[in-house]
Structures are given as C-alpha cells and as structure tokens.
Protein backbone atom coordinates (compact mmCIF):
# COMPACT_ATOMS: atom_id res chain seq x y z
CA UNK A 1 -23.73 -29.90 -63.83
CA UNK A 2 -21.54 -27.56 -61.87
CA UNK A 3 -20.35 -28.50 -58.27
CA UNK A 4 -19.95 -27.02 -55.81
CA UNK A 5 -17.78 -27.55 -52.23
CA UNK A 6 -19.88 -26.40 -49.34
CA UNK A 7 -18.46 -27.29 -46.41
CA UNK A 8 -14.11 -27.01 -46.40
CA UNK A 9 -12.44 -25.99 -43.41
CA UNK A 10 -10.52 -22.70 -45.14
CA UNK A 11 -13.91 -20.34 -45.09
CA UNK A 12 -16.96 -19.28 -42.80
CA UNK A 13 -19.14 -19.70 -45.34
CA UNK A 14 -21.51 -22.89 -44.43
CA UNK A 15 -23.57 -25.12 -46.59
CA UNK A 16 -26.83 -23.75 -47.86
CA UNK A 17 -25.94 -19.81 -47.53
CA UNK A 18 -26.73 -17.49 -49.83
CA UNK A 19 -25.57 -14.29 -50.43
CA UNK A 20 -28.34 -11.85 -52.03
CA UNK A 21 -27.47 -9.05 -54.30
CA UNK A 22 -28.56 -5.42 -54.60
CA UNK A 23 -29.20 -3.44 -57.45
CA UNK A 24 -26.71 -2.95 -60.28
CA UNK A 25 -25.74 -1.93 -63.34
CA UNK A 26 -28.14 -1.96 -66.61
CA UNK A 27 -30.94 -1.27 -64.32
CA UNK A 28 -33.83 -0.22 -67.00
CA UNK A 29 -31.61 -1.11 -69.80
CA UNK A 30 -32.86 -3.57 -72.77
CA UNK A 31 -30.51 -6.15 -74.26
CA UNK A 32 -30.42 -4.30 -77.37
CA UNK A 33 -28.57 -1.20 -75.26
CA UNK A 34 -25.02 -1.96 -76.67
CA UNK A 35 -21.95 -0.84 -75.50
CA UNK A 36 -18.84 -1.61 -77.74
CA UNK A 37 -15.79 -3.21 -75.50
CA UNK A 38 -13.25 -4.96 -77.62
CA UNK A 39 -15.01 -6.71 -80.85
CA UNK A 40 -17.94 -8.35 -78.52
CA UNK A 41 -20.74 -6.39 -77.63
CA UNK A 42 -21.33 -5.96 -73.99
CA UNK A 43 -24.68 -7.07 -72.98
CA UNK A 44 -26.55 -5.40 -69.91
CA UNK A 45 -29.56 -7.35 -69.93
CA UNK A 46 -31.00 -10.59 -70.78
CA UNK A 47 -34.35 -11.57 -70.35
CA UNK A 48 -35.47 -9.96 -66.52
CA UNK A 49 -31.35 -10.41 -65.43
CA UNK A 50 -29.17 -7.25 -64.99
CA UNK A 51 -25.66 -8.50 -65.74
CA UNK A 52 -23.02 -6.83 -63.41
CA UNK A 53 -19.52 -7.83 -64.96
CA UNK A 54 -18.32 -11.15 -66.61
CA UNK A 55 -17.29 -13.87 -64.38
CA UNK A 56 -15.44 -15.67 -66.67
CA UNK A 57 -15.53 -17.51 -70.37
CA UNK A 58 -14.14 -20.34 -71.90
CA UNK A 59 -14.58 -22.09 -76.49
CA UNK A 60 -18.56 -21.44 -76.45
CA UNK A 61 -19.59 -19.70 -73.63
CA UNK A 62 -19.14 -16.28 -70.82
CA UNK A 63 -20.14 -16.35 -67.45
CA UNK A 64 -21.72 -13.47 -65.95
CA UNK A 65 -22.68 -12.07 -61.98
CA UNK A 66 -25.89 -11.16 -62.62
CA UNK A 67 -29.37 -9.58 -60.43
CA UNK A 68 -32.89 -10.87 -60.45
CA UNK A 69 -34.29 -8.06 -59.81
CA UNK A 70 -37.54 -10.23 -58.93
CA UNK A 71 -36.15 -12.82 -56.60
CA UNK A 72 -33.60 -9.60 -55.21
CA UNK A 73 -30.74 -11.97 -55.41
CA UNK A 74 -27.28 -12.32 -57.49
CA UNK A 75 -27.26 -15.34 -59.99
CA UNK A 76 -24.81 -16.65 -62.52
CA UNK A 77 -25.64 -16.35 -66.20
CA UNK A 78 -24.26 -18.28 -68.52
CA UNK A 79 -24.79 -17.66 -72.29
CA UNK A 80 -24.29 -19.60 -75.80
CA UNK A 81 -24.55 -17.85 -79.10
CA UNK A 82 -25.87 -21.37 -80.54
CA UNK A 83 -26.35 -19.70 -83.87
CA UNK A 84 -22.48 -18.79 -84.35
CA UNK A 85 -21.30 -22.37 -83.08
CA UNK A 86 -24.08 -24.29 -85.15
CA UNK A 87 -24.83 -24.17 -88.69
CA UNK A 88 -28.13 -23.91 -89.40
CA UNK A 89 -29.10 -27.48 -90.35
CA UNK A 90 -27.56 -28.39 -86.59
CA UNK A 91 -28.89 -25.52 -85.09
CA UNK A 92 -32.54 -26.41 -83.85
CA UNK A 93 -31.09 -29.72 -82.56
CA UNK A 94 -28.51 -28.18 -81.17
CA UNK A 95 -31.43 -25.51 -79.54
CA UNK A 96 -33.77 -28.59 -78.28
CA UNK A 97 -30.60 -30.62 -76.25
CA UNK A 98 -29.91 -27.40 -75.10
CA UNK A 99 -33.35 -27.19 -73.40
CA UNK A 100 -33.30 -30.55 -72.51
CA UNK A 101 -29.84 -30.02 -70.65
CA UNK A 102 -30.82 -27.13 -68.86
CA UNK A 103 -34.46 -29.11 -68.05
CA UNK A 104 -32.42 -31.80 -66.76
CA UNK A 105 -29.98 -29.93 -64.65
CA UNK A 106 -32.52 -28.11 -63.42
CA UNK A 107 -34.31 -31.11 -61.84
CA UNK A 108 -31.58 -32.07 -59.48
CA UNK A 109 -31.09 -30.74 -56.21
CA UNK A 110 -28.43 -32.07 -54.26
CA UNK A 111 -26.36 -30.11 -51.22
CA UNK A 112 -22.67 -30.20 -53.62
CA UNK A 113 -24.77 -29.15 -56.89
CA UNK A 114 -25.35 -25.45 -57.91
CA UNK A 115 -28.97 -25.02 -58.70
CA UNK A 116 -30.51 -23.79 -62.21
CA UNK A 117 -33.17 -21.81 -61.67
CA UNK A 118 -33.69 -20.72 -65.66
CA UNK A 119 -33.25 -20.74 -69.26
CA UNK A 120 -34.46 -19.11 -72.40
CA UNK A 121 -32.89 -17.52 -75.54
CA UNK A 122 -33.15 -13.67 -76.23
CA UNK A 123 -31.61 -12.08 -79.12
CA UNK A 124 -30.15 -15.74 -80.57
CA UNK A 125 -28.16 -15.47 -77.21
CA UNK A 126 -29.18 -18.87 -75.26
CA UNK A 127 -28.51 -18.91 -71.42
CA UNK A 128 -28.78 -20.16 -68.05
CA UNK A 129 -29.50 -18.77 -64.78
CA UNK A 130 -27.87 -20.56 -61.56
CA UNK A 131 -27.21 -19.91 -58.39
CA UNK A 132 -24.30 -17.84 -57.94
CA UNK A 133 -21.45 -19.45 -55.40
CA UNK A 134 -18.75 -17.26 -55.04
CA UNK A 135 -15.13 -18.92 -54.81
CA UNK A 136 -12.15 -19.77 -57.01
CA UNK A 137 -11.97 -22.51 -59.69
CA UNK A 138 -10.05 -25.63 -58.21
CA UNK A 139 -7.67 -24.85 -61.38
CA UNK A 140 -6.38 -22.22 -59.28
CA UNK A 141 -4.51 -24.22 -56.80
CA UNK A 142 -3.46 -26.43 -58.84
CA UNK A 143 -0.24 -25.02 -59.41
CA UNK A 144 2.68 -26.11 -57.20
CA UNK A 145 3.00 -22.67 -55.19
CA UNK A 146 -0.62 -23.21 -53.95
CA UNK A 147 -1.95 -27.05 -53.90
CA UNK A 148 -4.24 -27.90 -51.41
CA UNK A 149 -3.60 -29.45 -48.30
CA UNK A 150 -3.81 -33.76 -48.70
CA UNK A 151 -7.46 -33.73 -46.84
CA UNK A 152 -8.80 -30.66 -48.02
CA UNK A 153 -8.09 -32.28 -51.55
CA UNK A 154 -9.61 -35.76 -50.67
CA UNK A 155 -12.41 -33.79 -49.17
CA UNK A 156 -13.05 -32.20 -52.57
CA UNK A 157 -12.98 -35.31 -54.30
CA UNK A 158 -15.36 -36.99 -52.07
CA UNK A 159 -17.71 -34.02 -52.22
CA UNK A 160 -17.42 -34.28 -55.99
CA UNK A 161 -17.85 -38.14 -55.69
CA UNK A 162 -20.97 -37.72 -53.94
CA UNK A 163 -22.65 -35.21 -56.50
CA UNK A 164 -21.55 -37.42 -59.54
CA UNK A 165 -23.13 -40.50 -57.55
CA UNK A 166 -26.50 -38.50 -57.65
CA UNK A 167 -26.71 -36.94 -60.72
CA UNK A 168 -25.33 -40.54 -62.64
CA UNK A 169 -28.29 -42.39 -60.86
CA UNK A 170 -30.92 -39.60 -62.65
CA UNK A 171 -29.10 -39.86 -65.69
CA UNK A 172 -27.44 -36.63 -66.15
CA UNK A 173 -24.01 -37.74 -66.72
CA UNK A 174 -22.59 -34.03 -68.24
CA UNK A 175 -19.00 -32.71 -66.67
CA UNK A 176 -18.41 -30.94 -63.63
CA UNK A 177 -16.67 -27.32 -62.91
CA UNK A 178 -15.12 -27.94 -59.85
CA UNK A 179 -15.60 -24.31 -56.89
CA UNK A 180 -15.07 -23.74 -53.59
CA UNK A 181 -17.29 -21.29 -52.28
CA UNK A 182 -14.70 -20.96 -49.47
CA UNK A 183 -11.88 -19.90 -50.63
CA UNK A 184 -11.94 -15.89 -50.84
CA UNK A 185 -12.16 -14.31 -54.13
C-alpha cells in the first residue's frame, strides 16, 4: 500500500487531481529494445507502458514515470525481477503472493491511498502500474535543516492513520511509503 497526503497546506494541488501525461520516450519500442546504462539494462517498455525515466529504487525493486498510452495518462511502474531474488523452488510462490498483493491492493480505494490500476510479468520482469502522485518522499524532510512544521507533521500522521485504519479493516496490512503530492519536486 502506498499513501499518499492529499490535502497539506504547502501546495495547490487538491485531493483527487490528476495530472495526465503526453507522449514520451520508447514510443513504438518493444521491451526487448535494450539500451546498455551502467550494468542494468534500461527498459523502454513493459507490457502497453512507455517508461519515461526511473523514479527511484530501493533492495528488490525501481520505480519508473511511465505513459499509458491507452488511458493518455502518466502512471508509476514498479518492477521485481522475482526470478533473480527467488530461487526457483520459491519462485512460483513467490509469483502467486505477488498477484495476490497486487489483487489486493488493487481492491482498495480510499482518498490517502494511491490506486493500482495493473499488474502482469513480461520478460521475467513482474510489475505494477499505479497512479502516479508527484511529490517528495517524507524521508526528505526528515533531516534537521528541513522538518516539517508540528501540524503539518501531525496532519501527515493522521492522514496516514486514516489509510492504515481502512486498509487493516480489509485485511491488507503491507507497509506504507509515505508522499506528499504537495511539496514541489
């Protein structure tokens, strides 16, 4: 589950916006159109999703802005190489709690969660398609040159409260990424 703050007093940006995307990058181009950047391949295209740039990646996973060149809107992408994390007696259970993760997150709908709107697995690269809220990770103000304000921060916490609340009574219990859409990139 990823969270999201919709409503704090630093940005213009109100609760339930979108911001739609034009065409990008990789237009055309088929996942197996490589370009070699560092020792990881660079990827311009998984499944119907033009990837723009990487948004960010952490132990198992990278992050991209993406298009959907259907919906004519930017998503997030986020992708798993399940087959390089799991050994291969793991790796189909590892491939069906995937699904049943992304099934699960995908049923909720809630104001303070960002919505899933697909999954699949091209290429033995596993992913997720979101909705794409622009903002900074809460990491970055927590450093002591740039904390929050006292009530911006409580507000945060009671957003966060709130979308825990809802997702804990269906059952999906899985951590939060803590954004504010507000705060300008």
């Amino acid at each position: 589950m990823l969270f999201r703050s919709s409503n704090m007093p630093w940005g213009d940006r109100r609760r339930g916006e979108r911001r739609a995307g034009g065409s990008g990058p990789g237009q055309g181009r088929r996942a197996s159109d490589h370009v070699v950047e560092s020792e990881r391949p660079k990827i311009v295209r998984l499944g119907r999703y033009n990837l723009l740039r990487e948004l960010g990646s952490g132990a198992m996973a990278h992050v991209y802005l993406a298009e959907d060149p259907m919906m004519r809107r930017q998503v997030a992408v986020k992708t798993l190489a399940l087959a390089e994390e799991f050994a291969d007696a793991d790796l189909q259970s590892a491939r069906e709690q995937f699904v049943r993760e992304a099934q699960a997150a995908g049923r909720l709908n809630h104001p303070n969660i960002v919505a899933i709107y697909d999954f699949g697995e091209e290429n033995g690269l596993s992913y997720i398609v979101m909705e794409y809220f622009p903002g900074r990770p809460i990491t970055a103000y927590t450093v002591a040159e740039r904390l929050l304000p006292p009530q911006w921060a409580l507000e945060l916490i009671a957003q966060a409260a709130d979308a825990l609340h809802y997702a804990h009574a269906r059952e999906d219990r899985k951590s939060t990424r803590l954004n504010s859409s507000h705060m300008s990139e």
